[in-house]
PDB file of N, CA and C in Angstrom:
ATOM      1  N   UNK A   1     -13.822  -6.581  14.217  1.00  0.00           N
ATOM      2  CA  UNK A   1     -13.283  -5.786  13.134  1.00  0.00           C
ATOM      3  C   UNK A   1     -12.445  -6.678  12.217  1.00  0.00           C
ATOM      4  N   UNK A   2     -12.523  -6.346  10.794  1.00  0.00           N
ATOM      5  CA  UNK A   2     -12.270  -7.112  10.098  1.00  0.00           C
ATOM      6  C   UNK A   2     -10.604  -6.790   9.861  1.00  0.00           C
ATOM      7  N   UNK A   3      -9.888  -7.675   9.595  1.00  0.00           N
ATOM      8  CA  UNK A   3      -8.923  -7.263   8.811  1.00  0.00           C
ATOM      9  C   UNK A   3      -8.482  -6.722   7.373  1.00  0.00           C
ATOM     10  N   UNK A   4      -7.389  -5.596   6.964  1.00  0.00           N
ATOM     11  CA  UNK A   4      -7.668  -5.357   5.788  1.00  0.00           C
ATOM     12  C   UNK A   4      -7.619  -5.824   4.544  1.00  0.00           C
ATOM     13  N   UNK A   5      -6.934  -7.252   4.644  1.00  0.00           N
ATOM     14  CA  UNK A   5      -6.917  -8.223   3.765  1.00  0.00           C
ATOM     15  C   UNK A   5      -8.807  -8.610   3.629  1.00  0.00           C
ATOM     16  N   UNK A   6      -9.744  -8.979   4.621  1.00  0.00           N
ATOM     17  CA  UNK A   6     -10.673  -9.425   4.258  1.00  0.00           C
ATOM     18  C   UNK A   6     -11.681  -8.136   3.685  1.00  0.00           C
ATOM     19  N   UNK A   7     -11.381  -6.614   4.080  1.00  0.00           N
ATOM     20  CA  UNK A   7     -12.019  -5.710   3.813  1.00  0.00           C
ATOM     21  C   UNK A   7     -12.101  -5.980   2.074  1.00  0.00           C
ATOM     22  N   UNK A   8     -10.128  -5.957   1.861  1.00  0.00           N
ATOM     23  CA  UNK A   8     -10.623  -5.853   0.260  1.00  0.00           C
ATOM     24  C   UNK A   8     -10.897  -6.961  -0.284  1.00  0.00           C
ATOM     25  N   UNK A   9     -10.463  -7.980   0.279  1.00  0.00           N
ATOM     26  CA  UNK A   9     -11.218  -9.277  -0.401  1.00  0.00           C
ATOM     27  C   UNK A   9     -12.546  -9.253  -0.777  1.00  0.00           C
ATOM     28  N   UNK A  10     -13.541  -8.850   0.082  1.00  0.00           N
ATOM     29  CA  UNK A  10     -14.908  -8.930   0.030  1.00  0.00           C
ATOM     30  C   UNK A  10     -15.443  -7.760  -0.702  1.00  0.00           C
ATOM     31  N   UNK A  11     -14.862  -6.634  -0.317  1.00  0.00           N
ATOM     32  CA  UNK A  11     -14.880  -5.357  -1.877  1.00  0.00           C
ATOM     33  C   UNK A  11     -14.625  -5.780  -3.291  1.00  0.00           C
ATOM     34  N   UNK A  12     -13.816  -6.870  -3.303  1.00  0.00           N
ATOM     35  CA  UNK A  12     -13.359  -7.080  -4.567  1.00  0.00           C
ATOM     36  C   UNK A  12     -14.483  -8.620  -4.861  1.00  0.00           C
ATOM     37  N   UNK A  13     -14.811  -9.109  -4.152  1.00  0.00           N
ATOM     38  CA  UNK A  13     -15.864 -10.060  -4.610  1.00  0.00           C
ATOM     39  C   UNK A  13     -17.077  -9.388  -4.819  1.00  0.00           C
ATOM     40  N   UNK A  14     -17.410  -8.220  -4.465  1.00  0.00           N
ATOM     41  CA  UNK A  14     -18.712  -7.675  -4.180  1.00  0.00           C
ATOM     42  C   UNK A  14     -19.015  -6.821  -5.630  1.00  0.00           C
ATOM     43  N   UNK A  15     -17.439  -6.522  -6.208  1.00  0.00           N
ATOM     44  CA  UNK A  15     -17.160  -5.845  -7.208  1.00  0.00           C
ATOM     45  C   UNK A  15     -17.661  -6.803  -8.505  1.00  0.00           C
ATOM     46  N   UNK A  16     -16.630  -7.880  -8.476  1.00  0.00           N
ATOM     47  CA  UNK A  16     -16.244  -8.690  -9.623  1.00  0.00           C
ATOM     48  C   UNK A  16     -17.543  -9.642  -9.593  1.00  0.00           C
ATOM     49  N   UNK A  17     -18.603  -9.707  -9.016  1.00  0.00           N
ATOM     50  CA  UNK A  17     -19.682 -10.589  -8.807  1.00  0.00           C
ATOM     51  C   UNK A  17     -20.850  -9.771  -9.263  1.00  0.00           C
ATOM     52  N   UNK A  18     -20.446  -8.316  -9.117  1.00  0.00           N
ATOM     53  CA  UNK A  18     -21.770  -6.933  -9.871  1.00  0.00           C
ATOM     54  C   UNK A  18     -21.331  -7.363 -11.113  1.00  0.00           C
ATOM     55  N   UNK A  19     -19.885  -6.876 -11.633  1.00  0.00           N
ATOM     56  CA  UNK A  19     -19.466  -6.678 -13.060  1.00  0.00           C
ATOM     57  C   UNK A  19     -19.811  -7.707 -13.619  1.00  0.00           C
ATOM     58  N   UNK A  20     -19.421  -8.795 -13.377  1.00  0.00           N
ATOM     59  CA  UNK A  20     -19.803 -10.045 -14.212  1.00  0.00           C
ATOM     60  C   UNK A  20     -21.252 -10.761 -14.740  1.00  0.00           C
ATOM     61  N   UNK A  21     -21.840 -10.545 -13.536  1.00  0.00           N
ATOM     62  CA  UNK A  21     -23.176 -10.152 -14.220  1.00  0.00           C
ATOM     63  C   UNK A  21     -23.783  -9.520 -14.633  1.00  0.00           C
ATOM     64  N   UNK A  22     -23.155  -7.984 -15.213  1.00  0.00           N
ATOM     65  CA  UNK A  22     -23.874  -7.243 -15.717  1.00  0.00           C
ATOM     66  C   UNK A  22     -22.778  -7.426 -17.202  1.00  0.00           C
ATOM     67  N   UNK A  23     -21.872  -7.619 -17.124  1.00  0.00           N
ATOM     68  CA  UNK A  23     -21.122  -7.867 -18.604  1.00  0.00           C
ATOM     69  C   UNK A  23     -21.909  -9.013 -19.156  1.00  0.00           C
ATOM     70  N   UNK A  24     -21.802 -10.287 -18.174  1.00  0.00           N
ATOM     71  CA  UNK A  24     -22.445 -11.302 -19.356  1.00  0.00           C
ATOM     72  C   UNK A  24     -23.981 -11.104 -19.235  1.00  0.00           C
ATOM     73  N   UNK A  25     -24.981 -10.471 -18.616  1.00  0.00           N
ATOM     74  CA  UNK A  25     -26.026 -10.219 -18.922  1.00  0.00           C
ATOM     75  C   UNK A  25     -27.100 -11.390 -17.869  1.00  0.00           C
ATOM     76  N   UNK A  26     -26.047 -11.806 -16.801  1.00  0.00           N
ATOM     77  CA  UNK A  26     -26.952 -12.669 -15.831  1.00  0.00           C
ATOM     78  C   UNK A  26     -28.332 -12.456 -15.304  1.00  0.00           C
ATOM     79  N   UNK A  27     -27.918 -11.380 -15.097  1.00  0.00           N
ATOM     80  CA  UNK A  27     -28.915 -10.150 -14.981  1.00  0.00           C
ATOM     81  C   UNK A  27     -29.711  -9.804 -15.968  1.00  0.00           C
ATOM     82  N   UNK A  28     -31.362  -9.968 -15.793  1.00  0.00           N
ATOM     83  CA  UNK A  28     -32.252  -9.030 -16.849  1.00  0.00           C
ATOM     84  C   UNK A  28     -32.072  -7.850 -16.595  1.00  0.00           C
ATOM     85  N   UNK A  29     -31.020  -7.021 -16.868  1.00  0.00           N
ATOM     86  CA  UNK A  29     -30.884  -5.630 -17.041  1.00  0.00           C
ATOM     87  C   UNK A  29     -30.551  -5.216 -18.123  1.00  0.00           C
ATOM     88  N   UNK A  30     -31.855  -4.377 -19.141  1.00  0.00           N
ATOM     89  CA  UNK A  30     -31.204  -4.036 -20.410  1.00  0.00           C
ATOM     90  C   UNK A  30     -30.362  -2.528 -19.900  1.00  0.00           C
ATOM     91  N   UNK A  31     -28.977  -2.410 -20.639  1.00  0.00           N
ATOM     92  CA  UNK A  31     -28.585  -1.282 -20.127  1.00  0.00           C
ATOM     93  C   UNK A  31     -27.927  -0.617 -21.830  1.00  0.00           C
ATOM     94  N   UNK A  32     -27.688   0.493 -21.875  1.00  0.00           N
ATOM     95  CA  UNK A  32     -27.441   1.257 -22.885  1.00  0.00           C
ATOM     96  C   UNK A  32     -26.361   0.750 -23.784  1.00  0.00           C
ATOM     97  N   UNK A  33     -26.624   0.710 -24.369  1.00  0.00           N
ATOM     98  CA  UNK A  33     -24.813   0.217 -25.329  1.00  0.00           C
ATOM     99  C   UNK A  33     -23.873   1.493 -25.157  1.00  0.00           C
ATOM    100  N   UNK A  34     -24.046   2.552 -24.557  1.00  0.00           N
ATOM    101  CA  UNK A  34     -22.821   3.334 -24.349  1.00  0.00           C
ATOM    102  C   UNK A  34     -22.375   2.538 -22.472  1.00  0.00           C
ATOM    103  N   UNK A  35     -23.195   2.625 -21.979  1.00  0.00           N
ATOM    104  CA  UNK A  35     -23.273   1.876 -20.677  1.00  0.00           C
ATOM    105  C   UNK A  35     -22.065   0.493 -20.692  1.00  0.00           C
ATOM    106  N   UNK A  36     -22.230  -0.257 -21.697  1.00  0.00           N
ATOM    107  CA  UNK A  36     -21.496  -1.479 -21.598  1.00  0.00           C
ATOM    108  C   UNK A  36     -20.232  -1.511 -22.476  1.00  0.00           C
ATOM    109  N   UNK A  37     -19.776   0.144 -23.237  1.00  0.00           N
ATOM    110  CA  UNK A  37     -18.508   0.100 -23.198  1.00  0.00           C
ATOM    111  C   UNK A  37     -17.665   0.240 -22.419  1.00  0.00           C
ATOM    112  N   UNK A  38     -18.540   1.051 -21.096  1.00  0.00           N
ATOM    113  CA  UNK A  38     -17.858   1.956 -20.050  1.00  0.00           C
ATOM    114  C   UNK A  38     -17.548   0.679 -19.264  1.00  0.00           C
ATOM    115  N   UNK A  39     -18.473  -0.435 -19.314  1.00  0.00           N
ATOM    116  CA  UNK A  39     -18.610  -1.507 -18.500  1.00  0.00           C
ATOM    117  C   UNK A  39     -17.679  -2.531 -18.713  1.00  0.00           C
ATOM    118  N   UNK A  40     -17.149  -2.753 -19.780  1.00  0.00           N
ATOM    119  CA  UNK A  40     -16.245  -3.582 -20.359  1.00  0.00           C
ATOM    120  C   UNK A  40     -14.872  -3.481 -19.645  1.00  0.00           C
ATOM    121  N   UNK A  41     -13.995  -2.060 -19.870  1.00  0.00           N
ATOM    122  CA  UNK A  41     -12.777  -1.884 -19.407  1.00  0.00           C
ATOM    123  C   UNK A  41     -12.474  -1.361 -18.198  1.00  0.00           C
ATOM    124  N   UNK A  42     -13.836  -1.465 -17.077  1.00  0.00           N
ATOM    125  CA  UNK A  42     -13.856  -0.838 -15.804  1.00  0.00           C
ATOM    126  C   UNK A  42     -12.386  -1.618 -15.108  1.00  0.00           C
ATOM    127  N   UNK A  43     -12.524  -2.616 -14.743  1.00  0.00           N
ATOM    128  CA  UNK A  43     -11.617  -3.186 -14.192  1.00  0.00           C
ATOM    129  C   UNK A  43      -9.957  -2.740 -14.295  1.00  0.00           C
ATOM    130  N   UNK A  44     -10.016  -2.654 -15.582  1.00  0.00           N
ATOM    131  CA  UNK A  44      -8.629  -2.001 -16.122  1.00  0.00           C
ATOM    132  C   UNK A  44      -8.330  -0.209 -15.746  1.00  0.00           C
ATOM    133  N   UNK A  45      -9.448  -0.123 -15.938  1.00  0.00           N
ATOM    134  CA  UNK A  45      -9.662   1.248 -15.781  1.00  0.00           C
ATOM    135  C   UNK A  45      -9.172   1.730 -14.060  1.00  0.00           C
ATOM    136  N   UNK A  46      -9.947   1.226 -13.182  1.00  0.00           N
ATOM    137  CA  UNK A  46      -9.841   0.788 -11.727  1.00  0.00           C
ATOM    138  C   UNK A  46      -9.106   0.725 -11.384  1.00  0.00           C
ATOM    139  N   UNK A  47      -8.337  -0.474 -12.391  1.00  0.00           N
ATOM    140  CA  UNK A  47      -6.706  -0.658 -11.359  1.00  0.00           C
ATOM    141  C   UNK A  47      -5.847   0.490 -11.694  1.00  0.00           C
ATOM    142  N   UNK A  48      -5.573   1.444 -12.961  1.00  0.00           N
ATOM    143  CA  UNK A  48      -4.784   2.477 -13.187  1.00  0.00           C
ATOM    144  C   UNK A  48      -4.850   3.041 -12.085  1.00  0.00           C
ATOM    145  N   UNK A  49      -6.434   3.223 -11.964  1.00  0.00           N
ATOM    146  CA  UNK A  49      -6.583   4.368 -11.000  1.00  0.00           C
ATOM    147  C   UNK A  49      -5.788   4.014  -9.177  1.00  0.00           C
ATOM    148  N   UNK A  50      -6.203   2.860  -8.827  1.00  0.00           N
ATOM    149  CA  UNK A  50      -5.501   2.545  -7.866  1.00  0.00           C
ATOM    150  C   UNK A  50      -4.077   2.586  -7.779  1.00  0.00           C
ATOM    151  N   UNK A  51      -2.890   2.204  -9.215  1.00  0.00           N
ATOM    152  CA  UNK A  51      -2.013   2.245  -9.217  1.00  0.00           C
ATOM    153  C   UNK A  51      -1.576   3.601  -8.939  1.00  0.00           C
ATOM    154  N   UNK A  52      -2.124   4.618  -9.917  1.00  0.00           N
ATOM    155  CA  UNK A  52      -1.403   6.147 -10.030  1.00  0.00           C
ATOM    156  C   UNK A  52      -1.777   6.459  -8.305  1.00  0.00           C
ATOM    157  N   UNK A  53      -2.696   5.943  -7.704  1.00  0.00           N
ATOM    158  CA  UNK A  53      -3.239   6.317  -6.175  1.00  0.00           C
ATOM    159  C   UNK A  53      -1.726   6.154  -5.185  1.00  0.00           C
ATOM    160  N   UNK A  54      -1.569   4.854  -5.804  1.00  0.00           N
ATOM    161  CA  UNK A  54      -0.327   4.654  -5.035  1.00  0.00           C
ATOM    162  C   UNK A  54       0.666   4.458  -5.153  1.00  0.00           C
ATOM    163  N   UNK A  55       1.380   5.160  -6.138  1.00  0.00           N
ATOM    164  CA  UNK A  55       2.631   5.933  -6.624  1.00  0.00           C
ATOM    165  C   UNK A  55       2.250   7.101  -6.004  1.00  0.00           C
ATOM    166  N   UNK A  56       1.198   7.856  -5.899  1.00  0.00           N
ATOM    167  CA  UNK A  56       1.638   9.306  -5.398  1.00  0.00           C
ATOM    168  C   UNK A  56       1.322   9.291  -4.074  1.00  0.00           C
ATOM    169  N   UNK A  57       0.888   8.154  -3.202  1.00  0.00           N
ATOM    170  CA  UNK A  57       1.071   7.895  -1.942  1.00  0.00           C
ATOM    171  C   UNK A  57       2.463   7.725  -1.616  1.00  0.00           C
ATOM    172  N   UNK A  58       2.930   6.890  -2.596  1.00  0.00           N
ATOM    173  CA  UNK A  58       4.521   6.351  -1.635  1.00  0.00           C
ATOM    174  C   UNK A  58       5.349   7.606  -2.069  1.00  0.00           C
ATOM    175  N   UNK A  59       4.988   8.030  -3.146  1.00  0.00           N
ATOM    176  CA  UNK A  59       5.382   9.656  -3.176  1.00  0.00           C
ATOM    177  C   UNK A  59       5.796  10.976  -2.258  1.00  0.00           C
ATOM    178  N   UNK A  60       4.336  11.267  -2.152  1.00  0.00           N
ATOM    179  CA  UNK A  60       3.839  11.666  -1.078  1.00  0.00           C
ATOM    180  C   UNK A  60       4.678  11.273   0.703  1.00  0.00           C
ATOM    181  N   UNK A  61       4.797  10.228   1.107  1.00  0.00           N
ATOM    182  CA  UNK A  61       4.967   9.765   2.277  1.00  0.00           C
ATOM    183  C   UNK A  61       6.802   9.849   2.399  1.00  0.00           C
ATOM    184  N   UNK A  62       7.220   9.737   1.446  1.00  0.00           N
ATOM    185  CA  UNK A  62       8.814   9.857   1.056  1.00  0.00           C
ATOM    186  C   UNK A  62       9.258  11.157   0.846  1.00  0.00           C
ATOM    187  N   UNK A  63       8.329  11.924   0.617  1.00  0.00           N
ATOM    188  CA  UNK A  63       9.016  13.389  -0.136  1.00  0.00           C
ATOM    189  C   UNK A  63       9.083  13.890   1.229  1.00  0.00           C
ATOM    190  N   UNK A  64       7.771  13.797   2.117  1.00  0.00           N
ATOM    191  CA  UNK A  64       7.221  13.900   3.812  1.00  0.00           C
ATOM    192  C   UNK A  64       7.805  13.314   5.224  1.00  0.00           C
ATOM    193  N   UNK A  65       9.023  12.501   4.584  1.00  0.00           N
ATOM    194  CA  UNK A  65       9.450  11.379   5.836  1.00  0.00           C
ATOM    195  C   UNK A  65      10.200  12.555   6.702  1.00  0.00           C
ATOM    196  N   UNK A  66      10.001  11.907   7.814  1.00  0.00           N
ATOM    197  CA  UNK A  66      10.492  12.608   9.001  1.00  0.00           C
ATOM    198  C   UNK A  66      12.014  12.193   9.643  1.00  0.00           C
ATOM    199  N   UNK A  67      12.890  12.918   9.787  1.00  0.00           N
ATOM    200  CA  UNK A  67      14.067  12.508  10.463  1.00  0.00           C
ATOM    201  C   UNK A  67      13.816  12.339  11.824  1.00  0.00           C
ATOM    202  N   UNK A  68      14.487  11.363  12.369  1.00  0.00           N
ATOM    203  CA  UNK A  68      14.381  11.062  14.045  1.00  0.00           C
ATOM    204  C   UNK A  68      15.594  11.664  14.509  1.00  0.00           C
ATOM    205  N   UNK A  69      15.698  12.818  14.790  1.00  0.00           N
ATOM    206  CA  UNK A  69      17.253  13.388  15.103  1.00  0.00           C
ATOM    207  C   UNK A  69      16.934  12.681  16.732  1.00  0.00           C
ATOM    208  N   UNK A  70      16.188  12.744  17.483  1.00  0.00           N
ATOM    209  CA  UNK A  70      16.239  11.802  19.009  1.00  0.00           C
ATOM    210  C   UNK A  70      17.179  10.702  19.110  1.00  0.00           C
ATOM    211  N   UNK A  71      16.417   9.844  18.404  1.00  0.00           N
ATOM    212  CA  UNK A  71      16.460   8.699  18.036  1.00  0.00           C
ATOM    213  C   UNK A  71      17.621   8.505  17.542  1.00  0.00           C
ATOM    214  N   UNK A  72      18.665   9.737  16.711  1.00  0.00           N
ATOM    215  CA  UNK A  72      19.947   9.168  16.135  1.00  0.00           C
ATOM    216  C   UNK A  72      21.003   9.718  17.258  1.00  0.00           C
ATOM    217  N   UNK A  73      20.348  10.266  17.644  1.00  0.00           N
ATOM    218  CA  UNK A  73      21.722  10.909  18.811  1.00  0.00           C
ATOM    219  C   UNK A  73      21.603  10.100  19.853  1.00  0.00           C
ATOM    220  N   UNK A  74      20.411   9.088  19.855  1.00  0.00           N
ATOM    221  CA  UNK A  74      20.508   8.328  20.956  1.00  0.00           C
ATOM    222  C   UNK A  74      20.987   6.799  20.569  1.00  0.00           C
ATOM    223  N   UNK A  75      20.710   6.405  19.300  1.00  0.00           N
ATOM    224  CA  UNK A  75      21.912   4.954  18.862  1.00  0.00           C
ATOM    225  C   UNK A  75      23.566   5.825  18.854  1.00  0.00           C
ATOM    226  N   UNK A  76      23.307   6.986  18.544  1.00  0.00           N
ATOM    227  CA  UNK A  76      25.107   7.569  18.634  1.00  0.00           C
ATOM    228  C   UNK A  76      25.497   7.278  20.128  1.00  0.00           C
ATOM    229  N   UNK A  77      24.879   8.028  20.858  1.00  0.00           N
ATOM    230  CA  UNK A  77      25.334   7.745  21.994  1.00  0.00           C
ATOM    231  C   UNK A  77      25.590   5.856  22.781  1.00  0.00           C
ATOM    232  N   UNK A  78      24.244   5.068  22.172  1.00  0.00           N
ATOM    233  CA  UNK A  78      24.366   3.666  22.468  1.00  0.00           C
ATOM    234  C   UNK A  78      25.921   2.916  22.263  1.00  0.00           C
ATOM    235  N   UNK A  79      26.467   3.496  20.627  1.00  0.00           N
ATOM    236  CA  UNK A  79      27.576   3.381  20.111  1.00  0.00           C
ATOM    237  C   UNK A  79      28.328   3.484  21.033  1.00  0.00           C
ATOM    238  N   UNK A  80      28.961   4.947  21.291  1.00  0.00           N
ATOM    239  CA  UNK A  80      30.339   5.237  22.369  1.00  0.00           C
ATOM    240  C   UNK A  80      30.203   4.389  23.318  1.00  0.00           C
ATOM    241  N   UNK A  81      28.940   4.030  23.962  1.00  0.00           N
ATOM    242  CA  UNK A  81      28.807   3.302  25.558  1.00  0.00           C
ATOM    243  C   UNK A  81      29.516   1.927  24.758  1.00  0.00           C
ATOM    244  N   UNK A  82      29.080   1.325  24.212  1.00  0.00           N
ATOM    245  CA  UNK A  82      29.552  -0.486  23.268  1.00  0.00           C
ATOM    246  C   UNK A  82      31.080  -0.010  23.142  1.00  0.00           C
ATOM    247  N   UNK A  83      31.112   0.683  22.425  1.00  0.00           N
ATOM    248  CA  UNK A  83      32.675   0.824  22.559  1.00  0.00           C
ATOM    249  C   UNK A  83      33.347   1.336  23.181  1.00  0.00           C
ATOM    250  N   UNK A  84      33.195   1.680  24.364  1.00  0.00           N
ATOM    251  CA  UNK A  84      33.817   1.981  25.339  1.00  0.00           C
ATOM    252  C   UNK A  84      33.721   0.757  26.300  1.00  0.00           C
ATOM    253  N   UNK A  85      33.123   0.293  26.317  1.00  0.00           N
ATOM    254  CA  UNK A  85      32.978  -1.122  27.145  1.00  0.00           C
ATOM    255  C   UNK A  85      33.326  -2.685  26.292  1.00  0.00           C
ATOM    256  N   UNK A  86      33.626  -2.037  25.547  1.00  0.00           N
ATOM    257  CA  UNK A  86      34.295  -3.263  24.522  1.00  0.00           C
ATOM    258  C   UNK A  86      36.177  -3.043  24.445  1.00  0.00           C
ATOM    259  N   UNK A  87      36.508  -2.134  24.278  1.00  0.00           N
ATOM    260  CA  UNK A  87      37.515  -1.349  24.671  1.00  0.00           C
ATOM    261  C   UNK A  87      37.317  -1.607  25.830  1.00  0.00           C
ATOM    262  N   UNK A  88      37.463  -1.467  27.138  1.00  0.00           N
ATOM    263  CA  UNK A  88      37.572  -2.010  28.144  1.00  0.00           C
ATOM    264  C   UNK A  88      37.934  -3.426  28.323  1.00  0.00           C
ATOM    265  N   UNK A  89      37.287  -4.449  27.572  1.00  0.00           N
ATOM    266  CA  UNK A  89      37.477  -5.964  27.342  1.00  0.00           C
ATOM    267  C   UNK A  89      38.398  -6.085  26.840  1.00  0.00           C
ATOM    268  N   UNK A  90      39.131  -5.219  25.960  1.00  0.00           N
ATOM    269  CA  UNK A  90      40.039  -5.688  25.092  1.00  0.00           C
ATOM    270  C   UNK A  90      40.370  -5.803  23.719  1.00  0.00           C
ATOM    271  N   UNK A  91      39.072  -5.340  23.053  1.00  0.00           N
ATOM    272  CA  UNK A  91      38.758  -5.020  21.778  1.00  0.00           C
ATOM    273  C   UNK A  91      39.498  -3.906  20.936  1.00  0.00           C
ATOM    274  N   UNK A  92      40.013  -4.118  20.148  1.00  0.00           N
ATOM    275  CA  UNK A  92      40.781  -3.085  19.551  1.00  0.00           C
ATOM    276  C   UNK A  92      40.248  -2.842  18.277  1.00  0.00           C
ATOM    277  N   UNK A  93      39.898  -1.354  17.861  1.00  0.00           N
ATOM    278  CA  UNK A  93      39.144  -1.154  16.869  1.00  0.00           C
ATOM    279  C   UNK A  93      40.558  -0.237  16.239  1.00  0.00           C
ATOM    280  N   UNK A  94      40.060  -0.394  14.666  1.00  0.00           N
ATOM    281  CA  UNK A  94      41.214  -0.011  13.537  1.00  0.00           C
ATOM    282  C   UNK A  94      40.844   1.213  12.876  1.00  0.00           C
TER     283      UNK A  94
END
């Protein structure tokens, strides 16, 4: 299994290696002149779309975050034990 660095690496070569030959015409493919406006600003187009994707992911995941009330009553409690055994040593807290 690949990692997700190489997933999109190779999505994005697989991408930018179609587009480019069909922008500069590497390719004998005659394609529509409405076709190769759409074709021109894909890339730009693409990344908006990925961006707005993930703004309303980190959105999304933040508006959704979960409190660990366990988890805080249990560093609270870690606390009193440290200072109570630090206090014991000799530690004087202000």
């Amino acid at each position: 299994m690949a990692t997700k660095l190489v997933q999109w690496l190779t999505a994005f070569t697989l991408f930018s290696s179609i587009w480019v030959s069909l922008v500069f015409q590497l390719v004998p493919v005659q394609l529509d002149p409405r076709v190769m406006e759409v074709l021109w600003p894909l890339p730009i187009y693409l990344l908006v779309v990925f961006g707005s994707y993930s703004l309303a992911t980190i959105g999304y995941r933040v508006a959704t975050f979960n409190d660990c009330d366990d988890a805080a009553d249990s560093l609270k409690q870690e606390i009193k034990e440290a200072k109570r055994d630090l206090s014991s040593k000799g530690f004087k807290f202000s």
